[in-house]
N, C-alpha and C. Protein backbone atom coordinates (compact mmCIF):
# COMPACT_ATOMS: atom_id res chain seq x y z
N UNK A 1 2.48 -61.01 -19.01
CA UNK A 1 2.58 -61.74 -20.26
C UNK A 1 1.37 -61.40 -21.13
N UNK A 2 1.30 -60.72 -22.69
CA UNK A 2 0.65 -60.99 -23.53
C UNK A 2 -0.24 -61.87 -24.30
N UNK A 3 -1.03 -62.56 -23.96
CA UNK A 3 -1.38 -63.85 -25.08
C UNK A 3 -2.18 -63.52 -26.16
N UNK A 4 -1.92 -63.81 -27.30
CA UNK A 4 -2.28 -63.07 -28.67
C UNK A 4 -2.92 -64.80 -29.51
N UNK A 5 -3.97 -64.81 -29.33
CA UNK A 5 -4.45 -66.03 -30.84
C UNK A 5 -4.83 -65.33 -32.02
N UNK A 6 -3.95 -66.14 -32.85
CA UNK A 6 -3.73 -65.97 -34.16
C UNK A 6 -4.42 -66.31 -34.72
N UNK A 7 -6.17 -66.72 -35.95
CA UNK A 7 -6.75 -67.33 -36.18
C UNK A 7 -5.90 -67.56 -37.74
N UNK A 8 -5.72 -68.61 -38.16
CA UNK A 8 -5.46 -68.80 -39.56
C UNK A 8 -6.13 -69.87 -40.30
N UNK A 9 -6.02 -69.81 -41.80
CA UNK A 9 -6.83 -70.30 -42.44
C UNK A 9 -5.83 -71.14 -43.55
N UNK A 10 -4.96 -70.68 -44.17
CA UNK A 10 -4.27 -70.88 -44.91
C UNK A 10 -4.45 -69.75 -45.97
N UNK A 11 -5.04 -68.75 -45.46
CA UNK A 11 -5.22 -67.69 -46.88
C UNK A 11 -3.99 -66.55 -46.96
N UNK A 12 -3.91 -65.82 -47.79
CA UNK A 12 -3.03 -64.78 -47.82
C UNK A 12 -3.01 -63.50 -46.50
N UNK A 13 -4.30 -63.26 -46.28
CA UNK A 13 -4.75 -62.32 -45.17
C UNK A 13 -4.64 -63.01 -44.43
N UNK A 14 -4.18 -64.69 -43.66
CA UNK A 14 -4.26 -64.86 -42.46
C UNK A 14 -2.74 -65.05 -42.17
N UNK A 15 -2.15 -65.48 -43.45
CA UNK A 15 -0.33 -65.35 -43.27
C UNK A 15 -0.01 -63.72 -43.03
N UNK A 16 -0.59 -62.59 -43.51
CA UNK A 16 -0.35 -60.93 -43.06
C UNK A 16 -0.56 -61.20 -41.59
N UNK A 17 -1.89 -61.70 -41.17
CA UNK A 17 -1.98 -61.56 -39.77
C UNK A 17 -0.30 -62.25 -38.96
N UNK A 18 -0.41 -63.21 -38.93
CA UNK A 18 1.23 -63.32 -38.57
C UNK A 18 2.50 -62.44 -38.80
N UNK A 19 2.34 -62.11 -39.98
CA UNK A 19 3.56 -61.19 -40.33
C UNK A 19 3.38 -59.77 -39.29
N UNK A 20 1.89 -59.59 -38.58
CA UNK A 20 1.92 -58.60 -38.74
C UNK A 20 2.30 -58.38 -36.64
N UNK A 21 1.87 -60.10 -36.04
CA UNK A 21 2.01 -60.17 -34.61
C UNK A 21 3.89 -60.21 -34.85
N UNK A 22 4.23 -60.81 -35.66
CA UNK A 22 5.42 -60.79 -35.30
C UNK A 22 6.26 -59.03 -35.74
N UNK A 23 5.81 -58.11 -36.42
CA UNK A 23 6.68 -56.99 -36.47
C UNK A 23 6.47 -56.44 -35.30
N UNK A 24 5.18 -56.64 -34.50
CA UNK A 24 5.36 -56.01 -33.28
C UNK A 24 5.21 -56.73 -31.76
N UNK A 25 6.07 -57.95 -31.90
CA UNK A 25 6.37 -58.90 -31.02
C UNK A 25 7.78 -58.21 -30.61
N UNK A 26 8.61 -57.97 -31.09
CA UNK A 26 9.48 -57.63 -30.21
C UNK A 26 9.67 -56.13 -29.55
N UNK A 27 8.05 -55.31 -29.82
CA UNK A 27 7.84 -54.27 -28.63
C UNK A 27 6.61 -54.61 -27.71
N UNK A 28 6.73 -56.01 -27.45
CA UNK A 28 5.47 -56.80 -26.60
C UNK A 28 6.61 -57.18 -25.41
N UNK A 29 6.51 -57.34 -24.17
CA UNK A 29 7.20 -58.53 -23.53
C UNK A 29 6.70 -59.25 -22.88
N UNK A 30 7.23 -60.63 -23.12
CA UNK A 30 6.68 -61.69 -22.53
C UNK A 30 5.29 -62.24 -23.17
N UNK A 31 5.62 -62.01 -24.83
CA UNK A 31 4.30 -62.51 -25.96
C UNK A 31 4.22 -64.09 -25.72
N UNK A 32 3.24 -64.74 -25.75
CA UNK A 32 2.96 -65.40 -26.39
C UNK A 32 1.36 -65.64 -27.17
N UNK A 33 2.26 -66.40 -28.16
CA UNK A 33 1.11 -66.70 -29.45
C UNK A 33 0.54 -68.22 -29.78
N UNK A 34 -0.20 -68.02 -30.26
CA UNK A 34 -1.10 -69.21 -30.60
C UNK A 34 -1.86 -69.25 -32.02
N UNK A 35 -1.34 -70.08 -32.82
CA UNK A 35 -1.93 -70.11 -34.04
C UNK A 35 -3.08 -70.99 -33.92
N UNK A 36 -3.99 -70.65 -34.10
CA UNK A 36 -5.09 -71.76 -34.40
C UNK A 36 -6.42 -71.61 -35.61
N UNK A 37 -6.30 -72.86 -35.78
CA UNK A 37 -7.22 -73.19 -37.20
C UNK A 37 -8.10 -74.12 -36.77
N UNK A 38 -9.33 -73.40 -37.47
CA UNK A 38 -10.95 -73.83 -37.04
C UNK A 38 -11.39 -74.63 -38.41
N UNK A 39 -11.84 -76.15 -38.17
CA UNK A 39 -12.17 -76.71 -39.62
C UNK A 39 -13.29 -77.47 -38.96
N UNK A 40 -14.53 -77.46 -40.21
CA UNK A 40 -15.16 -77.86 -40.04
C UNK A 40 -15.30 -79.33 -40.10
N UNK A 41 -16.24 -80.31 -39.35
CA UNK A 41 -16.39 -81.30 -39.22
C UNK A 41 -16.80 -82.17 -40.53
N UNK A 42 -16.70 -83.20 -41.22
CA UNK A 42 -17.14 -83.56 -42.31
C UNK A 42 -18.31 -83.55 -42.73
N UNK A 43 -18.49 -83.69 -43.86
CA UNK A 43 -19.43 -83.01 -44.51
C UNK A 43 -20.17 -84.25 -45.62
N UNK A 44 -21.01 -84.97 -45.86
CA UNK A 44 -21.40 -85.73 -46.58
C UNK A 44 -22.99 -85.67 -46.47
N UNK A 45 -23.34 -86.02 -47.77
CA UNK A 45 -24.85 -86.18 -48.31
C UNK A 45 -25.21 -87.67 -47.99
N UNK A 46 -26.30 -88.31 -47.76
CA UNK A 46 -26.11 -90.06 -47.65
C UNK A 46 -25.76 -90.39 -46.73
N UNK A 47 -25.99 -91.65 -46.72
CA UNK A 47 -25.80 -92.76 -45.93
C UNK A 47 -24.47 -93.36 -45.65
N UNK A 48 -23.11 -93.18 -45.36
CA UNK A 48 -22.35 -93.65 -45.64
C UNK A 48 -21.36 -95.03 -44.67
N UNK A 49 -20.72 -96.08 -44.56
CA UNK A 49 -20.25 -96.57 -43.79
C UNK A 49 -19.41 -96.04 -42.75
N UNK A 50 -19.28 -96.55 -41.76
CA UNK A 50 -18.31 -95.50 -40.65
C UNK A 50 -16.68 -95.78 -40.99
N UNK A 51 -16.08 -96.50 -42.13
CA UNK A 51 -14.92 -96.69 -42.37
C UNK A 51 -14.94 -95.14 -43.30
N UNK A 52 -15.93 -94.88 -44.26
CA UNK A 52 -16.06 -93.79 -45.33
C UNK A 52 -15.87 -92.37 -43.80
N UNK A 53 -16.58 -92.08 -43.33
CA UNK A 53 -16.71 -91.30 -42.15
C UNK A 53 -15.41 -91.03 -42.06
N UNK A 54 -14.74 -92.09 -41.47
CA UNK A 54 -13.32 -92.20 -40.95
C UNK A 54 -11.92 -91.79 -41.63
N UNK A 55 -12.22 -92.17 -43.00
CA UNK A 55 -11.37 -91.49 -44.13
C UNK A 55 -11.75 -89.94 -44.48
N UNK A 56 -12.59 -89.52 -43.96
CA UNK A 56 -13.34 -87.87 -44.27
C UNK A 56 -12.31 -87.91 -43.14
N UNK A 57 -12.69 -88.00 -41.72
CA UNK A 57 -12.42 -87.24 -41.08
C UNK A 57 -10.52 -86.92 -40.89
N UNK A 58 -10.16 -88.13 -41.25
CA UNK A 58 -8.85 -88.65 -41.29
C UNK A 58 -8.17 -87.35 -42.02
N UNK A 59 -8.62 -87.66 -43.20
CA UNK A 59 -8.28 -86.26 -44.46
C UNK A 59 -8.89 -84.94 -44.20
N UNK A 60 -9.52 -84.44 -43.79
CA UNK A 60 -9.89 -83.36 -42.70
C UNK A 60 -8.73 -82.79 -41.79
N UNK A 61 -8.54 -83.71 -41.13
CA UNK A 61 -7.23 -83.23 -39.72
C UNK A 61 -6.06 -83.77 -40.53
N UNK A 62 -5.41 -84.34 -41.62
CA UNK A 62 -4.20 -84.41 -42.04
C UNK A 62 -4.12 -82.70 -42.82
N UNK A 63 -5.24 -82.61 -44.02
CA UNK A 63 -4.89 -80.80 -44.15
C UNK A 63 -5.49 -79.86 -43.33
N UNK A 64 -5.67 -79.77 -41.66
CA UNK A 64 -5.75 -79.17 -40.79
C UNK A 64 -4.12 -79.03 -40.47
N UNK A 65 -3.69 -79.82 -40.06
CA UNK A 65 -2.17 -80.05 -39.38
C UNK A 65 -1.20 -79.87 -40.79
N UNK A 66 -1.69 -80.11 -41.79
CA UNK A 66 -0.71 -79.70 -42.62
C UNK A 66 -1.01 -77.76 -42.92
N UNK A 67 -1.61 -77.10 -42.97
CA UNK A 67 -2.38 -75.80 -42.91
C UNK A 67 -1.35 -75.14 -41.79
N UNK A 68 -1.78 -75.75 -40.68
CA UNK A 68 -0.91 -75.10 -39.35
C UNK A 68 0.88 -75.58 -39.45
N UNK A 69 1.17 -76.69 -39.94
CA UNK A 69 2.83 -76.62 -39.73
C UNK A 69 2.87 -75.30 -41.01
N UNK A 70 2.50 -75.20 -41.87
CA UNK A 70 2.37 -74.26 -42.98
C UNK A 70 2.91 -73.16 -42.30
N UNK A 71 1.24 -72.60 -41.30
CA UNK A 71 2.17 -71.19 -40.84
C UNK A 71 2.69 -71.05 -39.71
N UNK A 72 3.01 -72.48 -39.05
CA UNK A 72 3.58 -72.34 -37.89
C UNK A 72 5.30 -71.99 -38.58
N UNK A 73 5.47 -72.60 -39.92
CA UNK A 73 6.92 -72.34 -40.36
C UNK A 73 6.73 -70.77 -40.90
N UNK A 74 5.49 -70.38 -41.26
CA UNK A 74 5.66 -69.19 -41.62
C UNK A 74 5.93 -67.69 -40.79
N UNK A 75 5.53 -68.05 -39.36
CA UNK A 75 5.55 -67.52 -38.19
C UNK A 75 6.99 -67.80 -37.83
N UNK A 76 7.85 -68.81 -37.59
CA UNK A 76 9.01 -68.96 -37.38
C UNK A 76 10.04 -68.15 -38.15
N UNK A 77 10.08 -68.28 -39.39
CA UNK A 77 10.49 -67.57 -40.36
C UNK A 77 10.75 -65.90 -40.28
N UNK A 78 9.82 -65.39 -39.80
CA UNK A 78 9.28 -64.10 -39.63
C UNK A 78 9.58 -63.50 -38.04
N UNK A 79 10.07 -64.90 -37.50
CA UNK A 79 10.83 -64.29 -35.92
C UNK A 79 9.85 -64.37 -35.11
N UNK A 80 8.78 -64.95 -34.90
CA UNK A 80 7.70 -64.99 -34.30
C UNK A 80 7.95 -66.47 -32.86
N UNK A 81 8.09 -66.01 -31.67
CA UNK A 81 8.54 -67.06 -30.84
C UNK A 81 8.35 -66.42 -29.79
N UNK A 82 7.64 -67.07 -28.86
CA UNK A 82 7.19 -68.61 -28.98
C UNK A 82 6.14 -68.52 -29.89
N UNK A 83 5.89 -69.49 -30.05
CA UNK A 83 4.12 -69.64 -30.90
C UNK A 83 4.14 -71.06 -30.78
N UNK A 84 2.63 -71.32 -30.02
CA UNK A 84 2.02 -72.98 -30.70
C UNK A 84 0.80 -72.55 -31.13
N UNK A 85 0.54 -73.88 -31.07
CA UNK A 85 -0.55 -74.19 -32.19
C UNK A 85 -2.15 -75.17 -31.66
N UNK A 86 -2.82 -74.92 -32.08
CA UNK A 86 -4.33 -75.29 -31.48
C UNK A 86 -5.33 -75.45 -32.60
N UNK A 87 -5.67 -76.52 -32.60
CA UNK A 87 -7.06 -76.94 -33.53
C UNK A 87 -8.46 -76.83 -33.25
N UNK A 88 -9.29 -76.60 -34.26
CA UNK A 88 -10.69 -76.74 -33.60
C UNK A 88 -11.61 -77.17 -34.77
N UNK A 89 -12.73 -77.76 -33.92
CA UNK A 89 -13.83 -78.59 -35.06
C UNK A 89 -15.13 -77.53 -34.98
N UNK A 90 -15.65 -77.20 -36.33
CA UNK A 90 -17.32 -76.53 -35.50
C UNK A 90 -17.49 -75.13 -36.35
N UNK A 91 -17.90 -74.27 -36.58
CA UNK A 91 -17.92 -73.22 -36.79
C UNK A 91 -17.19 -72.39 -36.34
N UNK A 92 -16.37 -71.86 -37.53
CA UNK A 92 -15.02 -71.12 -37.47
C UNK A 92 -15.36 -69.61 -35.87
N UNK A 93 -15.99 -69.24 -36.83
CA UNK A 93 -15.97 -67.68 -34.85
C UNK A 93 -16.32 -68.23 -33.72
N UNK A 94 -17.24 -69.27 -33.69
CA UNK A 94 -17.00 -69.65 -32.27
C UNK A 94 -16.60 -70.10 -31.64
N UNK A 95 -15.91 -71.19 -32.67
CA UNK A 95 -14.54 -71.95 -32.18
C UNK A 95 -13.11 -71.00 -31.82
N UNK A 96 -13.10 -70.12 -32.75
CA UNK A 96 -12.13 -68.93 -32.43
C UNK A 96 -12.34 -67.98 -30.87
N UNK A 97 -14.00 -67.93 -30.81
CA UNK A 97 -13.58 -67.22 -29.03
C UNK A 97 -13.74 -67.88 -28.50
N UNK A 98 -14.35 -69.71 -28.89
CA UNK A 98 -14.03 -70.34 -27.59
C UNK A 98 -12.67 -70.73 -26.90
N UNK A 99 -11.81 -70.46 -28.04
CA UNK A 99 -10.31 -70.80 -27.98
C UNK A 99 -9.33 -69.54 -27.09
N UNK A 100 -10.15 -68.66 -27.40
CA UNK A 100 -9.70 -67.72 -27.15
C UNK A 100 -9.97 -67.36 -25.53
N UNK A 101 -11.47 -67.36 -25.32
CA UNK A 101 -11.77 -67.81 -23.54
C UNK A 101 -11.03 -68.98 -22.98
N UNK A 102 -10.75 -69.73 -23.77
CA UNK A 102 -10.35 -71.23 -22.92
C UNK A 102 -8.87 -70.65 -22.61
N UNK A 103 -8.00 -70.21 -23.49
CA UNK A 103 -6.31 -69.89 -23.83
C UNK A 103 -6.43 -68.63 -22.44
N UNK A 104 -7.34 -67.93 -22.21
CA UNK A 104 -7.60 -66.39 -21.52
C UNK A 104 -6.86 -65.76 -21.84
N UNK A 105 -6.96 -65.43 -23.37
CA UNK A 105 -5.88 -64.03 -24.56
C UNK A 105 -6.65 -63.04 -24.47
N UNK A 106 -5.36 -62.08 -24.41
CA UNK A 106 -5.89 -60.84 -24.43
C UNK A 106 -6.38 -59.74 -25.77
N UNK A 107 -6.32 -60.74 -26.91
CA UNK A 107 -6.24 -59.93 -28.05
C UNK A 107 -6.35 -61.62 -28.99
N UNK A 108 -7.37 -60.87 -30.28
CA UNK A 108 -7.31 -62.24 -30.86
C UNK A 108 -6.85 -61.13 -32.50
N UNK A 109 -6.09 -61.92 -33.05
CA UNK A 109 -5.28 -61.43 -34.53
C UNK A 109 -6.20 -62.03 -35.29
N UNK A 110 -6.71 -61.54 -36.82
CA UNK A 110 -6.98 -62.62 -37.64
C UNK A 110 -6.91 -61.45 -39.16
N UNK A 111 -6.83 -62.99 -40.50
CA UNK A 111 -7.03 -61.78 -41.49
C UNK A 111 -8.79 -61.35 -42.27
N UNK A 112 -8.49 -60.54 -42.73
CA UNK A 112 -9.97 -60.15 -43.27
C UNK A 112 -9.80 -60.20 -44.97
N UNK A 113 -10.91 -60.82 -45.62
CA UNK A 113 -10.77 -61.03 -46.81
C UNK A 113 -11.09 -59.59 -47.59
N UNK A 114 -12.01 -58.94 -46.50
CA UNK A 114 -11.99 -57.37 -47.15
C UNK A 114 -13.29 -57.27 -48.57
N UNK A 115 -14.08 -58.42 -47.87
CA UNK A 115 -15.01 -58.01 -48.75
C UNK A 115 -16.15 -56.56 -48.64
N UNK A 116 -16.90 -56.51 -49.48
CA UNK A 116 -17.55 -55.42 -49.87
C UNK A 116 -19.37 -55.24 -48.54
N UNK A 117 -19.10 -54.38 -47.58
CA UNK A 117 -20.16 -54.39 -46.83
C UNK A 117 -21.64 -55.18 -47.31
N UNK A 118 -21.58 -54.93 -48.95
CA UNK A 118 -22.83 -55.32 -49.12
C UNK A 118 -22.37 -56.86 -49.38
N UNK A 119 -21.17 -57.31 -50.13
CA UNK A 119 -21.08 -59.13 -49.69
C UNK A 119 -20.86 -59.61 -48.43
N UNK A 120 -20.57 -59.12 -47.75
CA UNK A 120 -20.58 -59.69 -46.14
C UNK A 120 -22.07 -60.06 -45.68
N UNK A 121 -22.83 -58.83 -45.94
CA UNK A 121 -24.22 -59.01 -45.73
C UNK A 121 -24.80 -60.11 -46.36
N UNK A 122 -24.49 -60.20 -47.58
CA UNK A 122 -25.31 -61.85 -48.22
C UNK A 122 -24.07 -63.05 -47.65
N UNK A 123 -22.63 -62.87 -47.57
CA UNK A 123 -22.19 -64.01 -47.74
C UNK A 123 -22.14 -64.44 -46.27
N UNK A 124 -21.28 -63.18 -45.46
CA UNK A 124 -21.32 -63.74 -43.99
C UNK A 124 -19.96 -63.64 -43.91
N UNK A 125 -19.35 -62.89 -42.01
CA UNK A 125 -17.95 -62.85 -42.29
C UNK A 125 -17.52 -63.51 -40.81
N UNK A 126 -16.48 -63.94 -41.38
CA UNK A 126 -15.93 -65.00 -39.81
C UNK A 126 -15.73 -63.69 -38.88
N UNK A 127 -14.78 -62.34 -39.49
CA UNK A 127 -14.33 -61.47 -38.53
C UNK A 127 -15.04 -60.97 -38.15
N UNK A 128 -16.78 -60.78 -38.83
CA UNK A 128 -17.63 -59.67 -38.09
C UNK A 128 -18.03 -60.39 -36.96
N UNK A 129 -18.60 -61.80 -36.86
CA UNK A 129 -19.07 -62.39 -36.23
C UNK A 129 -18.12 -62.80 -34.93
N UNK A 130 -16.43 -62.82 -34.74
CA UNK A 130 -16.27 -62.88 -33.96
C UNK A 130 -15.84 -61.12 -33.25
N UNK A 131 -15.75 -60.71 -34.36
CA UNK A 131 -16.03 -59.02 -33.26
C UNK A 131 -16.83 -59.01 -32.52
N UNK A 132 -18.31 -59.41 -32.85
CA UNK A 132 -19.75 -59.87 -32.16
C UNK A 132 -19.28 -60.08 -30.75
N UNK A 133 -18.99 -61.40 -31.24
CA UNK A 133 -18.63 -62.51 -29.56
C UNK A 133 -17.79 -62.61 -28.86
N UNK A 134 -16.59 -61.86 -29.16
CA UNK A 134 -15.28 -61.79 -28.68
C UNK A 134 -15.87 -60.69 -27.18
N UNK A 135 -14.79 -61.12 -26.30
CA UNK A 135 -14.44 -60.37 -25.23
C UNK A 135 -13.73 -59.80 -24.76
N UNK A 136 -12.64 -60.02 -26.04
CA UNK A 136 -11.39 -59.24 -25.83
C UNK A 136 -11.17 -58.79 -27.25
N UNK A 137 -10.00 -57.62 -27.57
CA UNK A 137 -10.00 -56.80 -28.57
C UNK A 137 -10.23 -57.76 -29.64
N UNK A 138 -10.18 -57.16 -30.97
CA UNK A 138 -10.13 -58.14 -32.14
C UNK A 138 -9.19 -57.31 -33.04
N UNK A 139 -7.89 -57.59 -33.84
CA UNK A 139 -7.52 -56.90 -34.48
C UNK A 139 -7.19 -57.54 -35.83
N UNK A 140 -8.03 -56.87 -36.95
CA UNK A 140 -8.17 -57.41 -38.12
C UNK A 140 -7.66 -56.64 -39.16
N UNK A 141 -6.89 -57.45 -40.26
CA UNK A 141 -5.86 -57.23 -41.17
C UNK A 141 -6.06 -57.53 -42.17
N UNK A 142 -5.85 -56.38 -42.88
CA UNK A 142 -6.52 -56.71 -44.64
C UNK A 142 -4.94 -57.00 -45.00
């Protein structure tokens, strides 16, 4: 059996990444996939009450889970089956190979925004960083 995690974001390059496990899912056998989306934990300046907290975090994981039925229908659509789905809190690449060690996939999918060597260098890229840390292939899709 294959296990392939899908990292998605809700961006255009991370719906290709799907389009792209599923054109060659049916010369895989015995795929399975795993979409998963890495969001960070809330985010506030101040002092705030733990009911305020609670509504961050609330609205946090409602457009987490709304993000993933997104391309879990977009993966369906596209013939992509089985596929579930997996969340994570924390910094996006390491949450991605920790997901990826925990799942024990042999290949992690994701898309690349395809920026310019020299903006990666100032901005910072989820895919370089889990090429870094990954232990298994990484295959990235502009």
């Amino acid at each position: 059996m294959l296990k392939i995690l899908i990292a998605v974001d809700g961006s255009a390059p991370a719906l290709r990444a799907v389009e792209t496990v599923a054109r060659l899912a049916p010369q895989l056998t015995g795929l399975q996939a795993w979409l998963l989306n890495v969001r960070e934990g809330p985010v506030y300046y101040g002092e705030l009450p733990p009911f305020d907290y609670e509504a961050l975090e609330k609205l946090q994981r409602d457009r987490q889970q709304a993000l993933l039925d997104a391309a879990l229908a977009h993966a369906r659509r596209c013939g992509l089956e089985p596929v579930s789905v997996l969340t994570g809190v924390g910094e996006a690449a390491t949450g991605i190979v920790d997901a990826a060690n925990e799942h024990a996939v042999d290949q992690i999918v994701m898309g690349t925004h395809g920026r310019s060597p020299l903006g990666s260098l100032f901005i910072g890229s989820v895919a370089q960083r889990v090429i870094h840390l990954s232990r298994v292939p990484v295959l990235l899709v502009k």
